[in-house]
N, C-alpha and C. Protein backbone atom coordinates (compact mmCIF):
# COMPACT_ATOMS: atom_id res chain seq x y z
N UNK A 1 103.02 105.15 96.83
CA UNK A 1 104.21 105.89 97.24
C UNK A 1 104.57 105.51 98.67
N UNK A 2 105.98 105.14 98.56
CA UNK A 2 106.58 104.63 100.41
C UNK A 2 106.94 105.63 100.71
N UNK A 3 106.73 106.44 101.88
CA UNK A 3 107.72 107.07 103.00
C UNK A 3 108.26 106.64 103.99
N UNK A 4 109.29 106.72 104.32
CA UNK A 4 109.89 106.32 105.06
C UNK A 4 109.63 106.78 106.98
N UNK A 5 109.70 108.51 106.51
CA UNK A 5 109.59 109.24 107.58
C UNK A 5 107.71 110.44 107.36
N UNK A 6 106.96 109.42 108.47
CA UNK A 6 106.09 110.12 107.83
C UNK A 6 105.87 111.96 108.82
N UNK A 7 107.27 112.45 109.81
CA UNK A 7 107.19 113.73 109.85
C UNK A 7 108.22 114.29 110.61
N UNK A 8 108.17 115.79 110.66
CA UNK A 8 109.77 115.75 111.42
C UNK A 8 110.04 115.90 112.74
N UNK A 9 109.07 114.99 113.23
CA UNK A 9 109.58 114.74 114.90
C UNK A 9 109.83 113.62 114.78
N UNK A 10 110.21 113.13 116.37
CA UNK A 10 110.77 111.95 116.63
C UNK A 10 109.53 111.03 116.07
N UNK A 11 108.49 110.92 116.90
CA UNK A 11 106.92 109.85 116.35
C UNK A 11 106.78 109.80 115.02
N UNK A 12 106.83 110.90 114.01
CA UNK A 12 107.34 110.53 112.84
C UNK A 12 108.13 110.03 112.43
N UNK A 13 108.93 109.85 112.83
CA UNK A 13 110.36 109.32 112.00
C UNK A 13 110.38 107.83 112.20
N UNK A 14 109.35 107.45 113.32
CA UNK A 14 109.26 105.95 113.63
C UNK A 14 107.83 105.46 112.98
N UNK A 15 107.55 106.14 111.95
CA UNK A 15 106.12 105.18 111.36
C UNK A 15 106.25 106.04 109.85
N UNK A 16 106.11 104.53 109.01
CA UNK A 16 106.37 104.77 107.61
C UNK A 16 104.92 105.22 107.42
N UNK A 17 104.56 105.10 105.95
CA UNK A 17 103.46 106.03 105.02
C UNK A 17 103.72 105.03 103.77
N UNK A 18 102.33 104.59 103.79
CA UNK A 18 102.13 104.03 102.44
C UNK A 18 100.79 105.00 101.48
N UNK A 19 101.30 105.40 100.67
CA UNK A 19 99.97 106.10 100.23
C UNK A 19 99.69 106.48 98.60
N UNK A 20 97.97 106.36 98.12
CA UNK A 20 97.66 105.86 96.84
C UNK A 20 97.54 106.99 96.17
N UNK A 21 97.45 107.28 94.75
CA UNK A 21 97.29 108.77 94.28
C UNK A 21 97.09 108.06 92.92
N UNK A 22 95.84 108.58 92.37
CA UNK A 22 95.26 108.19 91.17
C UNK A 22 95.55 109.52 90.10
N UNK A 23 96.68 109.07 89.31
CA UNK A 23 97.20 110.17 88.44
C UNK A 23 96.33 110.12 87.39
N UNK A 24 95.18 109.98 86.85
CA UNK A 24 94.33 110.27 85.93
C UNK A 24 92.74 109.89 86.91
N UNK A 25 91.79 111.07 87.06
CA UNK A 25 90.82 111.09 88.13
C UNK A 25 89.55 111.41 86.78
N UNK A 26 88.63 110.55 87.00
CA UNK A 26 87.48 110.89 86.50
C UNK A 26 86.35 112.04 87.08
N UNK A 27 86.59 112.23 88.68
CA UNK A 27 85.94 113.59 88.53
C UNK A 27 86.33 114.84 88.29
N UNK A 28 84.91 115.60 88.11
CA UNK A 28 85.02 116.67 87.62
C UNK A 28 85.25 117.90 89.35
N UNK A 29 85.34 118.78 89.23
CA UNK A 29 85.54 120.10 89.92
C UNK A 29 85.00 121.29 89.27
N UNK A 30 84.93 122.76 89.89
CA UNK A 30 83.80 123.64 89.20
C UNK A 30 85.15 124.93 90.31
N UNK A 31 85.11 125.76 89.18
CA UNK A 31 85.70 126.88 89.80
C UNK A 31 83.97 128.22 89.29
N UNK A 32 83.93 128.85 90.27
CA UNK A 32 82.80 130.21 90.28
C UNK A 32 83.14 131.00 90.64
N UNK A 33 82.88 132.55 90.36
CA UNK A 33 83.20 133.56 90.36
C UNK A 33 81.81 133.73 91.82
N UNK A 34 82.47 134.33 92.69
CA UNK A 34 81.53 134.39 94.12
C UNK A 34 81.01 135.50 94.42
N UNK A 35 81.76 136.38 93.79
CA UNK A 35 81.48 138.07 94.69
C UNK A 35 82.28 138.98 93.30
N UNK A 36 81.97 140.11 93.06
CA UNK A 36 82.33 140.87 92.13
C UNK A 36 83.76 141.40 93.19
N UNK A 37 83.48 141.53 94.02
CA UNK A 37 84.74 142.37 95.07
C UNK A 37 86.30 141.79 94.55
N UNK A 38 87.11 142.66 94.11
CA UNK A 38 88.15 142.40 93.83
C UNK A 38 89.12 141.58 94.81
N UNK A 39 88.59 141.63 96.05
CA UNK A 39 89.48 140.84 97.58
C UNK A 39 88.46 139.36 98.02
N UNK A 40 88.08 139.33 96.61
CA UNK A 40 87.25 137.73 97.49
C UNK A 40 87.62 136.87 95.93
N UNK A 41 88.18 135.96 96.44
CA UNK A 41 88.65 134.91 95.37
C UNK A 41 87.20 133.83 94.70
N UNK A 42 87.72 133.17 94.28
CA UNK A 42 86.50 132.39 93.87
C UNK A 42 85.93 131.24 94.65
N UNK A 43 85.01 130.88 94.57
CA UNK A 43 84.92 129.06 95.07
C UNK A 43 85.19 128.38 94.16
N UNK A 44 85.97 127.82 94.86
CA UNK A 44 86.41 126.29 94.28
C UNK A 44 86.07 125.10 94.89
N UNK A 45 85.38 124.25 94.05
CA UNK A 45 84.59 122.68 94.33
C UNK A 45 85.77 121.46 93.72
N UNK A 46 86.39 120.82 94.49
CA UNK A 46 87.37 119.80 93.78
C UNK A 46 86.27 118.68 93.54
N UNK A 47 85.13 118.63 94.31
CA UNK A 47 84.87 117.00 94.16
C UNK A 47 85.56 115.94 94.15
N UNK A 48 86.03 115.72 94.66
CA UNK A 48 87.47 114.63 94.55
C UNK A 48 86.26 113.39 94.97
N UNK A 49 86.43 112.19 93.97
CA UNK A 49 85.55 111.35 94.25
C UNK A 49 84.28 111.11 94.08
N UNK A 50 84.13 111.94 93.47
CA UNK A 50 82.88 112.27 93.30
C UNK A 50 81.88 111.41 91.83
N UNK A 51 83.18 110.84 91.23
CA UNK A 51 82.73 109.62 90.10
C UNK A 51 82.69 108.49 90.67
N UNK A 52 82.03 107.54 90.61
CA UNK A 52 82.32 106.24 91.45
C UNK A 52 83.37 105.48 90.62
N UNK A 53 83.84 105.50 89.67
CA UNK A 53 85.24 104.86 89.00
C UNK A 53 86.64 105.46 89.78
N UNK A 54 86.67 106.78 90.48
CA UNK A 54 87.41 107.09 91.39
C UNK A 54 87.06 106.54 92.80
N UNK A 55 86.28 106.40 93.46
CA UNK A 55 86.22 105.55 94.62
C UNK A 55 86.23 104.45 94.80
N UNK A 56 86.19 103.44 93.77
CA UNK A 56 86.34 102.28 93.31
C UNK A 56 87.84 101.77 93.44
N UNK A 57 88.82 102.82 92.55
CA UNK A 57 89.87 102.74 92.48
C UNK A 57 90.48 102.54 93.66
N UNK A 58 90.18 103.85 94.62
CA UNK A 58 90.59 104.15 95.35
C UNK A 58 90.40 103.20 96.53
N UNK A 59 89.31 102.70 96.82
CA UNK A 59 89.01 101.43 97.43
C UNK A 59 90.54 100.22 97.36
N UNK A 60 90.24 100.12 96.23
CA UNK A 60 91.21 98.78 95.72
C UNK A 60 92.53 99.20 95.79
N UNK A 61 93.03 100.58 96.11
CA UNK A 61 94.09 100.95 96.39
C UNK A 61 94.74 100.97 97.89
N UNK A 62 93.85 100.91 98.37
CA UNK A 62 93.97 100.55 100.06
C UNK A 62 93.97 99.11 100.24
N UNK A 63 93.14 98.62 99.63
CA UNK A 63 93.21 96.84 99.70
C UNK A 63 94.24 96.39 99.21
N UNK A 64 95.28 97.22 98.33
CA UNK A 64 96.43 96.56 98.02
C UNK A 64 97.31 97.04 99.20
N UNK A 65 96.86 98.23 99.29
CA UNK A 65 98.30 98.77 100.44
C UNK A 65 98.29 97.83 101.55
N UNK A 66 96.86 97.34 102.16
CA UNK A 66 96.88 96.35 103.14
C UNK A 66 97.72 94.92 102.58
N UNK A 67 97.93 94.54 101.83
CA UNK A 67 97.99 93.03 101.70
C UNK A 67 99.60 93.79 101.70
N UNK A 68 100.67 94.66 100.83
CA UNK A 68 101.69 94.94 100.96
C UNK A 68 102.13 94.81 102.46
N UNK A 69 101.43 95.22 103.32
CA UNK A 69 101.74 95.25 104.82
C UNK A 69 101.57 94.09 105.33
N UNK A 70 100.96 92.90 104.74
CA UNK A 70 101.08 91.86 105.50
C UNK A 70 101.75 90.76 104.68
N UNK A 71 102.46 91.37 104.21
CA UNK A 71 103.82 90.17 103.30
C UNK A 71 104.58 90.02 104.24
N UNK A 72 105.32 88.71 104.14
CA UNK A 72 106.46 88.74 105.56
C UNK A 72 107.40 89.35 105.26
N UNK A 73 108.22 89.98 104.49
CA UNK A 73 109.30 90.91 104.26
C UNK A 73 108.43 91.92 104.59
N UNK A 74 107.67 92.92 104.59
CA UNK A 74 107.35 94.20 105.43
C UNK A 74 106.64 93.59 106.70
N UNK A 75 106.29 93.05 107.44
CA UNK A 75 105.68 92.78 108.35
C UNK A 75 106.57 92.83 109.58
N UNK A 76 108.02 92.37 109.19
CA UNK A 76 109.05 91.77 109.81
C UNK A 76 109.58 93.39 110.20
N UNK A 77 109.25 94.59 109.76
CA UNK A 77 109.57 96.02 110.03
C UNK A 77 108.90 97.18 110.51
N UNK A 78 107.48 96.59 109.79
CA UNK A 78 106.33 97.67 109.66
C UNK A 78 105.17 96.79 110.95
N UNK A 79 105.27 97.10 111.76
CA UNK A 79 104.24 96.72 112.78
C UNK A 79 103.40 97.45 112.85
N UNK A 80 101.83 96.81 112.93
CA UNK A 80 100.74 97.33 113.40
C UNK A 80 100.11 98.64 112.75
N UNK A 81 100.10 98.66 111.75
CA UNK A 81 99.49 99.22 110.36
C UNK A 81 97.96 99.84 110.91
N UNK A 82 98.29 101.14 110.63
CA UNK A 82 96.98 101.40 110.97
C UNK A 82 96.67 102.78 109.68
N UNK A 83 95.18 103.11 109.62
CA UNK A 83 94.98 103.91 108.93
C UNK A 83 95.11 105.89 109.07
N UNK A 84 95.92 106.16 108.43
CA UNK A 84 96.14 108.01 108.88
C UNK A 84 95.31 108.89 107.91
N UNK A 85 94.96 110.10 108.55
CA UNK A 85 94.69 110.78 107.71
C UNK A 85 95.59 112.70 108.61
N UNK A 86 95.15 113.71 107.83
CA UNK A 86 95.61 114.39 108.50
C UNK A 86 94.76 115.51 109.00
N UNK A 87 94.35 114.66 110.17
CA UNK A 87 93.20 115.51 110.95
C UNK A 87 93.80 116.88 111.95
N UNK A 88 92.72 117.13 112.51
CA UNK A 88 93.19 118.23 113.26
C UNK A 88 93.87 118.19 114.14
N UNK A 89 94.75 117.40 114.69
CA UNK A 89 95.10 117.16 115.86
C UNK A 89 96.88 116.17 115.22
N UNK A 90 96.74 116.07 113.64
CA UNK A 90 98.15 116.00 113.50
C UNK A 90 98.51 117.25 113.01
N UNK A 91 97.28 118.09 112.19
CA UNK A 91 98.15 119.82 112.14
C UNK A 91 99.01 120.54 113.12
N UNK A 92 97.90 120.29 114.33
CA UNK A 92 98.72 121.06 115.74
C UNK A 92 99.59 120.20 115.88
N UNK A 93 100.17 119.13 115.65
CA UNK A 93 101.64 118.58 116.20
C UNK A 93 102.55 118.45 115.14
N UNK A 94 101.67 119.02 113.90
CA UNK A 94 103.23 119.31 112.79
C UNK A 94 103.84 120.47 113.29
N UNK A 95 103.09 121.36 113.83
CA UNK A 95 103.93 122.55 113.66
C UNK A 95 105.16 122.11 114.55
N UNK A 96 106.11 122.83 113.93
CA UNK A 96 107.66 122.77 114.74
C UNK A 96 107.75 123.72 116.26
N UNK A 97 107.64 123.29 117.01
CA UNK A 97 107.49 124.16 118.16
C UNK A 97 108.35 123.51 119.50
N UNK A 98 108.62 123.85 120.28
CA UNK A 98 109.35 122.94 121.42
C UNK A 98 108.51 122.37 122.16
N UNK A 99 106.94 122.80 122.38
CA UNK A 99 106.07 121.57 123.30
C UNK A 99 106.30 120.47 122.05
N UNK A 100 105.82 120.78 121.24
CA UNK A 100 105.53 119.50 120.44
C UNK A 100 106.88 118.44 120.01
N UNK A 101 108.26 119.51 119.89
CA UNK A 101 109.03 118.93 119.82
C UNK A 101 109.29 117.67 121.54
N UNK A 102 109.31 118.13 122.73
CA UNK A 102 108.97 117.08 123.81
C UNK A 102 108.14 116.17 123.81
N UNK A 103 107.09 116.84 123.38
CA UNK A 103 106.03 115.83 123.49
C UNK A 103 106.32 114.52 122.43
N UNK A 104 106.98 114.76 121.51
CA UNK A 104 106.88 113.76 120.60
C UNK A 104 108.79 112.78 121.18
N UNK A 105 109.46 113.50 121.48
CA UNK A 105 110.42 112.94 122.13
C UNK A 105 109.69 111.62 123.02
N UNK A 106 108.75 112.25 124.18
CA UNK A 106 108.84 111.08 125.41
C UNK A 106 108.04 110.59 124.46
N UNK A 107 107.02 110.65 123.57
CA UNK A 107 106.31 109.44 123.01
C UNK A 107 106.96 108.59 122.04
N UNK A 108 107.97 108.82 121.60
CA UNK A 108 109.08 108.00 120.63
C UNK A 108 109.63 107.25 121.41
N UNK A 109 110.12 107.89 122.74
CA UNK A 109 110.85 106.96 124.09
C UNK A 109 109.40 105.73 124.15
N UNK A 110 108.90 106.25 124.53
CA UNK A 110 107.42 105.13 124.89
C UNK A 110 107.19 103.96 123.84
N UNK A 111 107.24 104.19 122.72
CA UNK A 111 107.19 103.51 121.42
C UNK A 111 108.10 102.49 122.04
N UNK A 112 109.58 103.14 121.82
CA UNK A 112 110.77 102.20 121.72
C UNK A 112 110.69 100.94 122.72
N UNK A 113 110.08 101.56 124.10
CA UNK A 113 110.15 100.86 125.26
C UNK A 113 109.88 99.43 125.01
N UNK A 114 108.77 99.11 124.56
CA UNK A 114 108.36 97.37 124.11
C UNK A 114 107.01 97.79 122.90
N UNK A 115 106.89 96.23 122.45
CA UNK A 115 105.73 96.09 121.36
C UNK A 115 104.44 96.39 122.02
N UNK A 116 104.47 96.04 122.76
CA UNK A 116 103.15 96.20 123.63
C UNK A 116 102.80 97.96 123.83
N UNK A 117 103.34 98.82 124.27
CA UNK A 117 103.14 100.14 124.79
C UNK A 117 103.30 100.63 123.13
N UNK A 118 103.90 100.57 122.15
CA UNK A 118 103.81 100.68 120.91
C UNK A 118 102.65 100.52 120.58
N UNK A 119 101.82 99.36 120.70
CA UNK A 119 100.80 99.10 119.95
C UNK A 119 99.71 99.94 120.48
N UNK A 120 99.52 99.90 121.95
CA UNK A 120 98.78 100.74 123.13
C UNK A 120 98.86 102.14 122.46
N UNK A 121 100.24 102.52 122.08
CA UNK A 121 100.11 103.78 121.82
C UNK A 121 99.22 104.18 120.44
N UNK A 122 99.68 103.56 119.55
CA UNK A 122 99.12 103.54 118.09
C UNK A 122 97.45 103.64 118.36
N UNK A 123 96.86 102.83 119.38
CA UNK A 123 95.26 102.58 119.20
C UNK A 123 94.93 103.43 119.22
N UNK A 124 95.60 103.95 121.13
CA UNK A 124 94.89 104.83 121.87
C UNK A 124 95.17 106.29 121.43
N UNK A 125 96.33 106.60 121.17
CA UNK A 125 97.20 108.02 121.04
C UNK A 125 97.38 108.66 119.49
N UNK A 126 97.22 107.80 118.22
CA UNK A 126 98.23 107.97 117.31
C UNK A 126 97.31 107.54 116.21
N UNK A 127 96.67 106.88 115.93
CA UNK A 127 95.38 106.36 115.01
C UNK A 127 94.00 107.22 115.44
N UNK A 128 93.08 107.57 114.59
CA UNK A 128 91.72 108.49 114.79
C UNK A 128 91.14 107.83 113.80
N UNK A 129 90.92 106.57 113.60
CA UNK A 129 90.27 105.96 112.44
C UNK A 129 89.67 104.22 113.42
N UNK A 130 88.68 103.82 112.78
CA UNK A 130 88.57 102.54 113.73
C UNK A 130 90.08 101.45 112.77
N UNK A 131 90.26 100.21 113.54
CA UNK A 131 90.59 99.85 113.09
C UNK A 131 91.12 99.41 111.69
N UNK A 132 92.19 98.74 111.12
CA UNK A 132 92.34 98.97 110.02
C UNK A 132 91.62 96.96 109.06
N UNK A 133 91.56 96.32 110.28
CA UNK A 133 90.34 95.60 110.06
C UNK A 133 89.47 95.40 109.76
N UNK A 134 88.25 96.22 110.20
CA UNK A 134 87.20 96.74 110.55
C UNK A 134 87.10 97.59 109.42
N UNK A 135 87.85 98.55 108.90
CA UNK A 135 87.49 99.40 107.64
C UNK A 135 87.60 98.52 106.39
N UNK A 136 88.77 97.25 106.30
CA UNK A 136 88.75 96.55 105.34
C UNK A 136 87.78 95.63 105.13
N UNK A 137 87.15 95.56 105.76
CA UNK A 137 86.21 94.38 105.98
C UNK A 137 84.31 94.92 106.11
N UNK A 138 84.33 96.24 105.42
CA UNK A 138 83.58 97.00 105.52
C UNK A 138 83.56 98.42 104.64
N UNK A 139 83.09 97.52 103.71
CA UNK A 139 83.21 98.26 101.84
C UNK A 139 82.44 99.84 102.36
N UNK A 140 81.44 99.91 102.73
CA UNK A 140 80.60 101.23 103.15
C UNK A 140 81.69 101.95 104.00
N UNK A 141 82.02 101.63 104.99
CA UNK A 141 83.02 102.23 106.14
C UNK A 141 84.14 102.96 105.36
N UNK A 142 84.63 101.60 104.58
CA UNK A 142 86.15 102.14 104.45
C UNK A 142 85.72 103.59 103.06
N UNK A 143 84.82 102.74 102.23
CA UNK A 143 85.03 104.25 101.31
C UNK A 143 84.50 105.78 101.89
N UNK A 144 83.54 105.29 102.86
CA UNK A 144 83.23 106.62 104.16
C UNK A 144 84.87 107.56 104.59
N UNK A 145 85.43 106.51 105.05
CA UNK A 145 86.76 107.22 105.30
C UNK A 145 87.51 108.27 104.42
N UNK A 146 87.43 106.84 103.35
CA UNK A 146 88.52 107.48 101.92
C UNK A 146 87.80 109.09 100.95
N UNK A 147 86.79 108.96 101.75
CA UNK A 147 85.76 110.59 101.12
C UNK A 147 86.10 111.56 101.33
N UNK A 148 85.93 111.21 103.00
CA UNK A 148 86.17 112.41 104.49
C UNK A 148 87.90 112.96 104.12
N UNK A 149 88.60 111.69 103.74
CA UNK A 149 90.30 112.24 104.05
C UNK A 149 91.28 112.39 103.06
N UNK A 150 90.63 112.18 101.38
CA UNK A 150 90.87 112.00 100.29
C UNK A 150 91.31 113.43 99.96
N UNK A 151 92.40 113.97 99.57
CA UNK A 151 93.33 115.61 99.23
C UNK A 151 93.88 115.58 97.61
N UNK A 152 94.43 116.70 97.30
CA UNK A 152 94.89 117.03 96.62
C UNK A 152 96.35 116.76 96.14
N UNK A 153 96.79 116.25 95.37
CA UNK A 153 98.10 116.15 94.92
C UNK A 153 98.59 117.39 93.91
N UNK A 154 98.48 118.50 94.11
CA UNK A 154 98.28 119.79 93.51
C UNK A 154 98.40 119.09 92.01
N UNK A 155 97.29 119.12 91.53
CA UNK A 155 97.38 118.56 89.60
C UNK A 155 96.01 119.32 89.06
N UNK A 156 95.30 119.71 90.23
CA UNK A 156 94.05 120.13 89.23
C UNK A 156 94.64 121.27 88.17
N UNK A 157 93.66 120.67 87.08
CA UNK A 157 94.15 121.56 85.65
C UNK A 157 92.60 121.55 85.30
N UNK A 158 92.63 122.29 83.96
CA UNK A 158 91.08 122.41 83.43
C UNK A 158 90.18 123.53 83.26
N UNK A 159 90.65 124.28 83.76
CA UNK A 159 89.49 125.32 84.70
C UNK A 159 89.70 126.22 83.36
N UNK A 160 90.22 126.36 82.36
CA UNK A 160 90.07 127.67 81.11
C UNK A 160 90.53 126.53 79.87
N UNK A 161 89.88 125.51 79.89
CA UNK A 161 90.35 124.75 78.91
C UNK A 161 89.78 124.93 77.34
N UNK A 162 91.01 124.47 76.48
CA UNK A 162 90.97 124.71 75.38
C UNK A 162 90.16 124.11 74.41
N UNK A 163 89.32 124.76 73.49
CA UNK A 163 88.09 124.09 72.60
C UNK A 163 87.86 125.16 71.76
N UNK A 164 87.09 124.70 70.61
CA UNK A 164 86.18 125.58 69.47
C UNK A 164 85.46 126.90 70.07
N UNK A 165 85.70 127.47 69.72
CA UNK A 165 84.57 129.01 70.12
C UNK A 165 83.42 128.50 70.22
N UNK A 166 82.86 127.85 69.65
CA UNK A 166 81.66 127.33 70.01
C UNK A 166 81.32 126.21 70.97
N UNK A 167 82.36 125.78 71.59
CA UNK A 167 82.26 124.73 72.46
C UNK A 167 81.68 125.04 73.65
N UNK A 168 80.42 124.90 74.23
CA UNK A 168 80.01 125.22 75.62
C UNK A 168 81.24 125.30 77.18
N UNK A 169 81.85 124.05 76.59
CA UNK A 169 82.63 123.87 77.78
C UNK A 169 84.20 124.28 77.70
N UNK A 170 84.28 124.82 76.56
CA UNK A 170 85.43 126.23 76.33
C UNK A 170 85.81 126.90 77.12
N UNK A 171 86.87 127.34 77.30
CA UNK A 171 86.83 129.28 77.94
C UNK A 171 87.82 129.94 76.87
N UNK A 172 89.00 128.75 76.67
CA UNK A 172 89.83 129.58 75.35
C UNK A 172 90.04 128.79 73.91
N UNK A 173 90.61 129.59 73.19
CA UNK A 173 90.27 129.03 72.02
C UNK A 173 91.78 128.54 71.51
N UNK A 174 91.81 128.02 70.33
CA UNK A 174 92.78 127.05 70.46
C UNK A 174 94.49 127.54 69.96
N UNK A 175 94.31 129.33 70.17
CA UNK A 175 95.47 130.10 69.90
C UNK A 175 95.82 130.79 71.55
N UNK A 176 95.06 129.73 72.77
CA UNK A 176 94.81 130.01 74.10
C UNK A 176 94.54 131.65 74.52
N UNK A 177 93.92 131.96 73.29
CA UNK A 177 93.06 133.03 74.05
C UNK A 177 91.66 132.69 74.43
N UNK A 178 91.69 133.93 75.52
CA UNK A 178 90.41 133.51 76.12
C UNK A 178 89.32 134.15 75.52
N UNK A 179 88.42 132.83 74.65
CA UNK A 179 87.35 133.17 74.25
C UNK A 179 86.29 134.45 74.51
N UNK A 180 85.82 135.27 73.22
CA UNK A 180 85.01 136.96 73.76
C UNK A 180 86.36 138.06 73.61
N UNK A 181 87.66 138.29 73.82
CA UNK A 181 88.65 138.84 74.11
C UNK A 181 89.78 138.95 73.25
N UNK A 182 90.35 140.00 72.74
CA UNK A 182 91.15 140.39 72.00
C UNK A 182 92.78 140.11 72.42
N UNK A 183 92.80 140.64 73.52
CA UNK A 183 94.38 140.13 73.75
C UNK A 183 94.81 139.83 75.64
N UNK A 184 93.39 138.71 76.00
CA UNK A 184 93.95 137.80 77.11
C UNK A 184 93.80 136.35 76.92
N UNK A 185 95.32 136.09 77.09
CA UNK A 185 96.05 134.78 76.73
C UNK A 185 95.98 134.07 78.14
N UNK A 186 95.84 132.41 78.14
CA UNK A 186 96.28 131.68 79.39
C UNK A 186 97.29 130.70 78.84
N UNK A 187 97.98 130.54 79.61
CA UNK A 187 99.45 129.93 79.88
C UNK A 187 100.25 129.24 80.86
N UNK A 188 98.91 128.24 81.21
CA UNK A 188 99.50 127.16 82.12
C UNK A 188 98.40 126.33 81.79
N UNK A 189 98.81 125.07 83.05
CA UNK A 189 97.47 124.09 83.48
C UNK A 189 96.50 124.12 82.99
N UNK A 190 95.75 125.15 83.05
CA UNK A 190 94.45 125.30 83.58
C UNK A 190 93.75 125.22 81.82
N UNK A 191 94.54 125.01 80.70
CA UNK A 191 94.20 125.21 79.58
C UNK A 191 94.50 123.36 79.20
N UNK A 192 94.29 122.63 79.89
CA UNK A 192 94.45 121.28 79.60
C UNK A 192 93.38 120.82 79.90
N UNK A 193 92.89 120.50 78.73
CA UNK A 193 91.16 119.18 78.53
C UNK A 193 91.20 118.11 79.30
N UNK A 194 92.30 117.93 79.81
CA UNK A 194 92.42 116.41 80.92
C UNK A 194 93.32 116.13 81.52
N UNK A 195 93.56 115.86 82.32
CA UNK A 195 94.52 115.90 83.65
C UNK A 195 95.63 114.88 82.94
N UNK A 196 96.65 115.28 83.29
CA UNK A 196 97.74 114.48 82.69
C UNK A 196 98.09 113.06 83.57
N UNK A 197 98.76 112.20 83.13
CA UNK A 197 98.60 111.13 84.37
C UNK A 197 100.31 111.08 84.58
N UNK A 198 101.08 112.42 84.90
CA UNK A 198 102.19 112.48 85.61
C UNK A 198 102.44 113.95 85.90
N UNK A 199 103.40 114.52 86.66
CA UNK A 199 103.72 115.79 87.01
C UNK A 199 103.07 116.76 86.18
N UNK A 200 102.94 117.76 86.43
CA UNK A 200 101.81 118.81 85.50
C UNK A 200 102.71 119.78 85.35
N UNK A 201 104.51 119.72 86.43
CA UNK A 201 105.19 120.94 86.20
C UNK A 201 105.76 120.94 84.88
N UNK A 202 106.13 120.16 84.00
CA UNK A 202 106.87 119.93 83.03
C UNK A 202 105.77 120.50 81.49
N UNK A 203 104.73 119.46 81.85
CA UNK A 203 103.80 120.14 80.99
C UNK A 203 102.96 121.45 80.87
N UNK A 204 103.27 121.71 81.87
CA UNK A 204 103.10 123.40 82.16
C UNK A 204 104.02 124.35 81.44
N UNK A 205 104.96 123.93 81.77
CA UNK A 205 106.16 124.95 81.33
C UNK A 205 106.38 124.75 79.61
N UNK A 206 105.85 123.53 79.07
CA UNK A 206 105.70 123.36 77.96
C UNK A 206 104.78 124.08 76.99
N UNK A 207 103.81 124.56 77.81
CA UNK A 207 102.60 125.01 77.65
C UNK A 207 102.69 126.48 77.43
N UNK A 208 103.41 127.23 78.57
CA UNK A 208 103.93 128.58 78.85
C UNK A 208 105.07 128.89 77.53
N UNK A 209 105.90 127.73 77.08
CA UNK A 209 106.99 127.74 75.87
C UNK A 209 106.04 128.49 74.41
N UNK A 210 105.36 127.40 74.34
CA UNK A 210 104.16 126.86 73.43
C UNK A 210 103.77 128.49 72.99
N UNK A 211 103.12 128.55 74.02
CA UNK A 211 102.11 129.85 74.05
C UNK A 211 102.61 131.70 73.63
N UNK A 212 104.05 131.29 74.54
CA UNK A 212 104.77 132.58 73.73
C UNK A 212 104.89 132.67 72.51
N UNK A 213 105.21 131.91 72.11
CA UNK A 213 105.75 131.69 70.78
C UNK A 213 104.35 132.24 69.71
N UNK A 214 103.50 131.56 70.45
CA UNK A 214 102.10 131.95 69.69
C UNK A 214 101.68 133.74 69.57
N UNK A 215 101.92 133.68 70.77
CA UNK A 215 102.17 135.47 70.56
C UNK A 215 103.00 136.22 70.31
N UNK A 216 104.06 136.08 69.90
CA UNK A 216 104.88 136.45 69.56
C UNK A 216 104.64 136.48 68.15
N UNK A 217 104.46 135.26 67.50
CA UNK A 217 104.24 135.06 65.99
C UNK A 217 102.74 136.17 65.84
N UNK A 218 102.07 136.46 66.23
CA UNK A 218 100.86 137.65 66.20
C UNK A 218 101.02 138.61 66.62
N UNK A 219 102.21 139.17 67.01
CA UNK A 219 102.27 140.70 67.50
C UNK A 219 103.49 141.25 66.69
């Protein structure tokens, strides 16, 4: 996925975003019930990565994004490519605020000024990753990175998925009630055996269609 503008200050608006998203993920995640207390939610474990066929991928998905950046049609636009993630220190300068709005003004001025103070800036100011060299060229390193900074594309599904009453790894059964229970139904996501490999809103709402209907026809 290209962005153009990777935020809404000025320093954003002058550095694109290339970035990988593996729409079908081989690991697993674990939702637990933590505390009986009605005001404490559950833990949730994404594991993201946690199969090595996902870090693999994901590897080779950066090694392509690099070689995209050094074609001479993007090269000729996209200078000095470096690796982002969104650490603590780009949270405090997303927020919309007027220091941050200045601050990112004179550093956009600074950018513009020449290639040189651009690049200066990127090392020293604007990158929190070693080089983007140095991580490619360093299979251990770079998937170290891709662990630490690897997120969510909101898709996790699964967590009350649908199977045989007898299926260990059940929660509802295949009229999406929830297995043990007379009349609680689920009706989204979370009743899908496997992550879909595109938007989850569509098949959601398909799901929610689906499901009325099912109760409806039993009541």
């Amino acid at each position: 996925m290209a962005i153009c503008r990777s935020s809404w200050h000025a320093v954003g608006r002058r550095i694109g975003t290339l970035s990988a998203n593996l729409a079908y993920a081989f690991s697993r995640g674990a939702v637990r019930i933590s505390s009986t207390g009605i005001d404490t939610g559950p833990e949730v474990a994404f594991n993201w990565l946690a199969d090595k066929r996902d870090r693999d991928r994901m590897v080779d998905a950066f090694h392509r994004m690099a070689r995209i950046y050094g074609t001479g049609d993007v090269s000729r636009f996209a200078s000095f490519p470096f690796m982002s993630s969104y650490s603590a220190r780009v949270r405090v300068l997303q927020q919309n605020t007027f220091r941050n709005t200045f601050l990112t003004n004179m550093g956009a001025a600074l950018m513009e000024s020449s290639k040189t103070v651009r690049r200066l800036m990127i090392e020293n100011y604007i990158q929190d990753t070693p080089p983007l060299k140095t991580l490619l060229s360093d299979r251990d390193l770079l998937e170290a990175y891709i662990c630490r900074n690897v997120g969510s594309t909101f898709h996790p599904v699964g967590t009350c998925r649908l199977g045989a009453e007898d299926d260990p790894l059940a929660v509802t059964a295949p009229d999406s009630r929830v297995i043990g229970t007379q009349n609680i139904f689920v009706a989204d996501a979370s009743l899908m055996p496997e992550i879909t490999r595109t938007n989850t809103n569509i098949p959601a709402i398909m799901i929610g269609e689906k499901v009325a209907d099912l109760i409806k026809e039993t009541t």
